[in-house]
C-alpha atoms as a PDB file:
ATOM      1  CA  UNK A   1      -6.624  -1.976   6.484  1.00  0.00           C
ATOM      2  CA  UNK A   2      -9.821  -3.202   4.888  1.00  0.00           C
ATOM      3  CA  UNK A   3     -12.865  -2.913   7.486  1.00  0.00           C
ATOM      4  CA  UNK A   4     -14.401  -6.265   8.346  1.00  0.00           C
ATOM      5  CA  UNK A   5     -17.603  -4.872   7.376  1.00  0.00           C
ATOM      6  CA  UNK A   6     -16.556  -4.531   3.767  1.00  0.00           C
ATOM      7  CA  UNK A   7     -13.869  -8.227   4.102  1.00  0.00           C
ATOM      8  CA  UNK A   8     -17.400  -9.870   5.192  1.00  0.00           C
ATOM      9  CA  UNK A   9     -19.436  -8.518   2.180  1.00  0.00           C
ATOM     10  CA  UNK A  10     -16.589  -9.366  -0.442  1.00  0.00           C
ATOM     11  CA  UNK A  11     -16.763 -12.861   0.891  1.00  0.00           C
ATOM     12  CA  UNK A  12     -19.723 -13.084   0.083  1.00  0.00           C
ATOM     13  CA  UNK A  13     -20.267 -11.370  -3.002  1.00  0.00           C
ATOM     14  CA  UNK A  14     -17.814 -11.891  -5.537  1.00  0.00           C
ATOM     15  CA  UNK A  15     -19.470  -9.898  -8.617  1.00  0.00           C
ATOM     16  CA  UNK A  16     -16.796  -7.564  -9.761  1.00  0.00           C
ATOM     17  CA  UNK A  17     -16.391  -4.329 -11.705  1.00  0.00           C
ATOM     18  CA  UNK A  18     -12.995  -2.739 -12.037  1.00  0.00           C
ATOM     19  CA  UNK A  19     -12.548   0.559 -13.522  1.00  0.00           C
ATOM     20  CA  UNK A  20      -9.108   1.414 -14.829  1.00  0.00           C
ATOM     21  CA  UNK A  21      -7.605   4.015 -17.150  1.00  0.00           C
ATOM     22  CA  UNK A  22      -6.793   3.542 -20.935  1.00  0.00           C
ATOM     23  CA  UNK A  23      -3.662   5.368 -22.465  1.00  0.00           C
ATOM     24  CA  UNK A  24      -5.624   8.152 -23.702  1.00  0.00           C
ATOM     25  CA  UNK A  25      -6.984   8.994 -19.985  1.00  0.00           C
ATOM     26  CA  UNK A  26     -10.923   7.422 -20.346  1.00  0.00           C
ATOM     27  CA  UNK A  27     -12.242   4.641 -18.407  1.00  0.00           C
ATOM     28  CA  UNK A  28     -11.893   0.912 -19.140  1.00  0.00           C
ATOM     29  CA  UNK A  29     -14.184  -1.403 -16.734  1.00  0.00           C
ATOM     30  CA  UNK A  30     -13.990  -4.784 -16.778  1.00  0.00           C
ATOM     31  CA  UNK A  31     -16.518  -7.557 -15.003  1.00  0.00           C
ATOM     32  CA  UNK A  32     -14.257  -9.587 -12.712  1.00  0.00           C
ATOM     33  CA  UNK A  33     -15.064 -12.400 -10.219  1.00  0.00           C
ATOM     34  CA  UNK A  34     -13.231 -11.494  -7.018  1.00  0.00           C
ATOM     35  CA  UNK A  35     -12.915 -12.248  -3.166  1.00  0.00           C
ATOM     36  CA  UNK A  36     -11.678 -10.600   0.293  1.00  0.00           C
ATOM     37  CA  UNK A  37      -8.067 -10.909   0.174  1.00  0.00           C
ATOM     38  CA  UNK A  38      -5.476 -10.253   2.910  1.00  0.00           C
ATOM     39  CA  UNK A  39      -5.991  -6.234   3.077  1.00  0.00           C
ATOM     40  CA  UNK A  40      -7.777  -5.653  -0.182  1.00  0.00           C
ATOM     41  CA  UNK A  41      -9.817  -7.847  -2.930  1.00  0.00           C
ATOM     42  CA  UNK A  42      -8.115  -9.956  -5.284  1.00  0.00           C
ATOM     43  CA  UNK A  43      -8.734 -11.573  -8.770  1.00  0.00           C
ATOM     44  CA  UNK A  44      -7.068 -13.099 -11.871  1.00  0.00           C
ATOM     45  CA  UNK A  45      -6.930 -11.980 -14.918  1.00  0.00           C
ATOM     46  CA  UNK A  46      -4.235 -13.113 -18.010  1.00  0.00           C
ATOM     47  CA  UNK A  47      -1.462 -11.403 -18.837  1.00  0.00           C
ATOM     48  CA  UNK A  48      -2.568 -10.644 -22.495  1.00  0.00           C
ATOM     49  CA  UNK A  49      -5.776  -8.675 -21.101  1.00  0.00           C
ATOM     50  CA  UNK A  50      -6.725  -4.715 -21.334  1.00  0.00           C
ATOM     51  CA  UNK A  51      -7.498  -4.846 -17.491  1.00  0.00           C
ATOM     52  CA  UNK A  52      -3.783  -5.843 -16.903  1.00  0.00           C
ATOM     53  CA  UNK A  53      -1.910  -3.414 -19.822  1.00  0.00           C
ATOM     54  CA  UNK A  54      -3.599  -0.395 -18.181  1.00  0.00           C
ATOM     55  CA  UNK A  55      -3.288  -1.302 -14.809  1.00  0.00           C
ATOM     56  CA  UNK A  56       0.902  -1.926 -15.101  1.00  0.00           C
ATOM     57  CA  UNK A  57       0.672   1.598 -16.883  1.00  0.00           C
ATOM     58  CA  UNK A  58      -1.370   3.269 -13.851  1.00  0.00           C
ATOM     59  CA  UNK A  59      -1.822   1.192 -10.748  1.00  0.00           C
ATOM     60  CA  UNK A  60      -5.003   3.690  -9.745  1.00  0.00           C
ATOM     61  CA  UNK A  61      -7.783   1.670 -10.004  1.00  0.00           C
ATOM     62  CA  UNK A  62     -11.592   1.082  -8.532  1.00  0.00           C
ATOM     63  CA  UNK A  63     -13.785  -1.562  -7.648  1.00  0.00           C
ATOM     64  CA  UNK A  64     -17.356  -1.807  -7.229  1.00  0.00           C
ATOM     65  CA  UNK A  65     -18.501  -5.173  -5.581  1.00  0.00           C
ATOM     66  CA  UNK A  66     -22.023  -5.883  -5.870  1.00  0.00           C
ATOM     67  CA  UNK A  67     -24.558  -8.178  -4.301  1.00  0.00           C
ATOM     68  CA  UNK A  68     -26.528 -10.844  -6.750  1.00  0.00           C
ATOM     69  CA  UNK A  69     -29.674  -8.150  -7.444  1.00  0.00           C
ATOM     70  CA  UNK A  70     -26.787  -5.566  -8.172  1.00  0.00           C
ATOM     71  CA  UNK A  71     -28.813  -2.891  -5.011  1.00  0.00           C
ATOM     72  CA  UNK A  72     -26.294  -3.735  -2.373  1.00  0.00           C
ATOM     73  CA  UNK A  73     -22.693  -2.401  -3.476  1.00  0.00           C
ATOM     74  CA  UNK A  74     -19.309  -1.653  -2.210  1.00  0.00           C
ATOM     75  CA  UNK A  75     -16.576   0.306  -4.309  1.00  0.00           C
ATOM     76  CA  UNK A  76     -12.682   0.551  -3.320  1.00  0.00           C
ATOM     77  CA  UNK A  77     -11.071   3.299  -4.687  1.00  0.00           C
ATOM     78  CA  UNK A  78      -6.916   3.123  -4.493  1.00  0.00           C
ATOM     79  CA  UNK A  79      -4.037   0.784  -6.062  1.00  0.00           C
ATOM     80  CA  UNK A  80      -3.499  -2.345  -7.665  1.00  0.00           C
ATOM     81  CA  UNK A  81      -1.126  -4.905  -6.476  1.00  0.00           C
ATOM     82  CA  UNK A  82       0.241  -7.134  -9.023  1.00  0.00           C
ATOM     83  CA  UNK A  83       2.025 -10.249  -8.979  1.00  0.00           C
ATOM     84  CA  UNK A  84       3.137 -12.233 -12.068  1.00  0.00           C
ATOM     85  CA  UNK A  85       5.636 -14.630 -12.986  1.00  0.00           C
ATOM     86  CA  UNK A  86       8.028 -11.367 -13.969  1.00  0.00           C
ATOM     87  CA  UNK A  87       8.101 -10.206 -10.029  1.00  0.00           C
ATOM     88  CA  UNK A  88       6.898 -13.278  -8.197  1.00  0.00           C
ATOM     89  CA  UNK A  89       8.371 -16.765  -7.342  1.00  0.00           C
ATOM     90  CA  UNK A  90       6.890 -19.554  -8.877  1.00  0.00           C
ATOM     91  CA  UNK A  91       5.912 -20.850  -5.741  1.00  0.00           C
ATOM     92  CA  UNK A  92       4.691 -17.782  -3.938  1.00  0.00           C
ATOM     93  CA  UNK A  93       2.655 -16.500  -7.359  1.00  0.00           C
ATOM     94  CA  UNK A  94       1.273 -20.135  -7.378  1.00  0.00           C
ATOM     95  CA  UNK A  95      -0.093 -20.625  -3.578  1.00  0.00           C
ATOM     96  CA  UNK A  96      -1.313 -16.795  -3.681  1.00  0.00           C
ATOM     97  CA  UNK A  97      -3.389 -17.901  -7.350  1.00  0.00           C
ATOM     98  CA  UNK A  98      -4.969 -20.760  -5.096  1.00  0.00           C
ATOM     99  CA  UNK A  99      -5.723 -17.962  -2.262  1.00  0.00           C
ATOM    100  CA  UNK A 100      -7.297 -15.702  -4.947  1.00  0.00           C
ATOM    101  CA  UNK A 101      -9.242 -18.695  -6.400  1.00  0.00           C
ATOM    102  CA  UNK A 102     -10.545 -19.928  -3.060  1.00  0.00           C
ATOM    103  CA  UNK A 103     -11.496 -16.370  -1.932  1.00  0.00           C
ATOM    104  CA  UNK A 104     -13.378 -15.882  -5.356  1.00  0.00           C
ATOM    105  CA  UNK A 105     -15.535 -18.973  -4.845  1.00  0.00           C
ATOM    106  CA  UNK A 106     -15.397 -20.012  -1.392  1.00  0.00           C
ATOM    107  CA  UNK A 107     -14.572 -23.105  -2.432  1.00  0.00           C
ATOM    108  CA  UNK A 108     -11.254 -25.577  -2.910  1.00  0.00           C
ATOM    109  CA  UNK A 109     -10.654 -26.250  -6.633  1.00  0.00           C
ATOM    110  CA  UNK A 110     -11.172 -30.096  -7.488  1.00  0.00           C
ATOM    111  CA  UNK A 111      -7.872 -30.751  -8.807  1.00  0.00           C
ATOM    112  CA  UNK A 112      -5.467 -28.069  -7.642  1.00  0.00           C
ATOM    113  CA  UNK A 113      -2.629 -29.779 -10.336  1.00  0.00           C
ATOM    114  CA  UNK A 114      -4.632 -29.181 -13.538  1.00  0.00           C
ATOM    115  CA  UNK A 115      -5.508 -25.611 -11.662  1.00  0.00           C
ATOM    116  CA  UNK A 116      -1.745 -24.529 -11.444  1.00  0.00           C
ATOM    117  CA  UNK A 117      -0.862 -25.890 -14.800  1.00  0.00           C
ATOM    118  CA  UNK A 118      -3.814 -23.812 -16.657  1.00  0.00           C
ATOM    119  CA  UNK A 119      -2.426 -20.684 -14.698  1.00  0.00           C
ATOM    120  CA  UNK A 120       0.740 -21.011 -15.990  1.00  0.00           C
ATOM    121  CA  UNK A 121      -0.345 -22.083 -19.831  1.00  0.00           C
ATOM    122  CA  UNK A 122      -2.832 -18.907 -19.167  1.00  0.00           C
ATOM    123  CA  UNK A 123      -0.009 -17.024 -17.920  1.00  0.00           C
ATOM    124  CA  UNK A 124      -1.819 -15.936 -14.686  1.00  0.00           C
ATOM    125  CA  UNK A 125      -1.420 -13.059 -12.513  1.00  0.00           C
ATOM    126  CA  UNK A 126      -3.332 -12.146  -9.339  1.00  0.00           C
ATOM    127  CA  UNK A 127      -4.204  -8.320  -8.849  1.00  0.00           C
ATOM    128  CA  UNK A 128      -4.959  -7.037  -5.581  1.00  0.00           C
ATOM    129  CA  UNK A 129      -6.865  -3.967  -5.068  1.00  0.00           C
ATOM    130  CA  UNK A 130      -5.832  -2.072  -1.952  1.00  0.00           C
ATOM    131  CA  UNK A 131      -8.294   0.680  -1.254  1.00  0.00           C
ATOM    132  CA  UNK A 132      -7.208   4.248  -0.028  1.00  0.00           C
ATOM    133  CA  UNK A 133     -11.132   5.099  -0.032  1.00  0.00           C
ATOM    134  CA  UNK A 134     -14.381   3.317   0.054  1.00  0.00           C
ATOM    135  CA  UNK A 135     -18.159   3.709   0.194  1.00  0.00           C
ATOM    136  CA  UNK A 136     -21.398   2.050  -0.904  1.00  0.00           C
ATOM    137  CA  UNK A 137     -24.842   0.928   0.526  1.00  0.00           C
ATOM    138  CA  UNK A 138     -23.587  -2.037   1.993  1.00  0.00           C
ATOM    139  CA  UNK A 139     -21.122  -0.496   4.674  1.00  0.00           C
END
């Protein structure tokens, strides 16, 4: 269960930097724009992206979360959640894309129709970081 300390702070911050693990065992990070999601923090990615490859290959995954002036930080350490088109219904992978969009911006997307038809030309998938661990300055 993700602390309301840390849901508040990734609902308000939504800088993102995941850390994943290439095939040979080092490090890829990646700057994602994220939000407080259910029990973890969510974003989108495509399906084509490095992010996504290594994260279907290894699940293990961290997060750091940072304030504007990059000082005040939170990281989640654990597993990613991933749903796609491949293990998803249509409808539920669309409505949970709208959730991760909202919770990324705090804010409704002007035209939700051209939104869900971009996510599926993109081929969008919404990854959910669930932390086992966490810790940073602003917790």
């Amino acid at each position: 269960m993700l602390p309301s300390s840390i849901k508040q702070f990734a609902t308000k911050n939504h800088r993102g930097v995941l850390t994943c693990f290439r095939k040979n065992g080092m490090a890829q990070m990646s700057i994602v724009t994220c939000g407080s999601y259910k029990n973890g923090v969510a974003f989108s990615t495509t399906a084509d992206r490095a992010k996504l490859i290594n994260l279907q290959r290894d699940l293990r995954c961290s997060l750091m979360i940072s304030q504007e002036d990059w000082w005040g930080y939170v990281v989640l350490e654990g597993r990613a959640t991933i749903l796609s088109s491949h293990n998803t219904p249509a409808n539920e992978l669309r409505d949970t894309l709208r959730e991760v969009y909202i919770a990324a911006t705090n804010s409704d997307h002007p035209n939700w129709t051209d939104y869900d038809q971009a996510m599926v030309k993109d081929q969008r998938v919404a990854v959910i970081v669930i932390p086992d661990h966490f810790y940073g300055t602003a917790i």
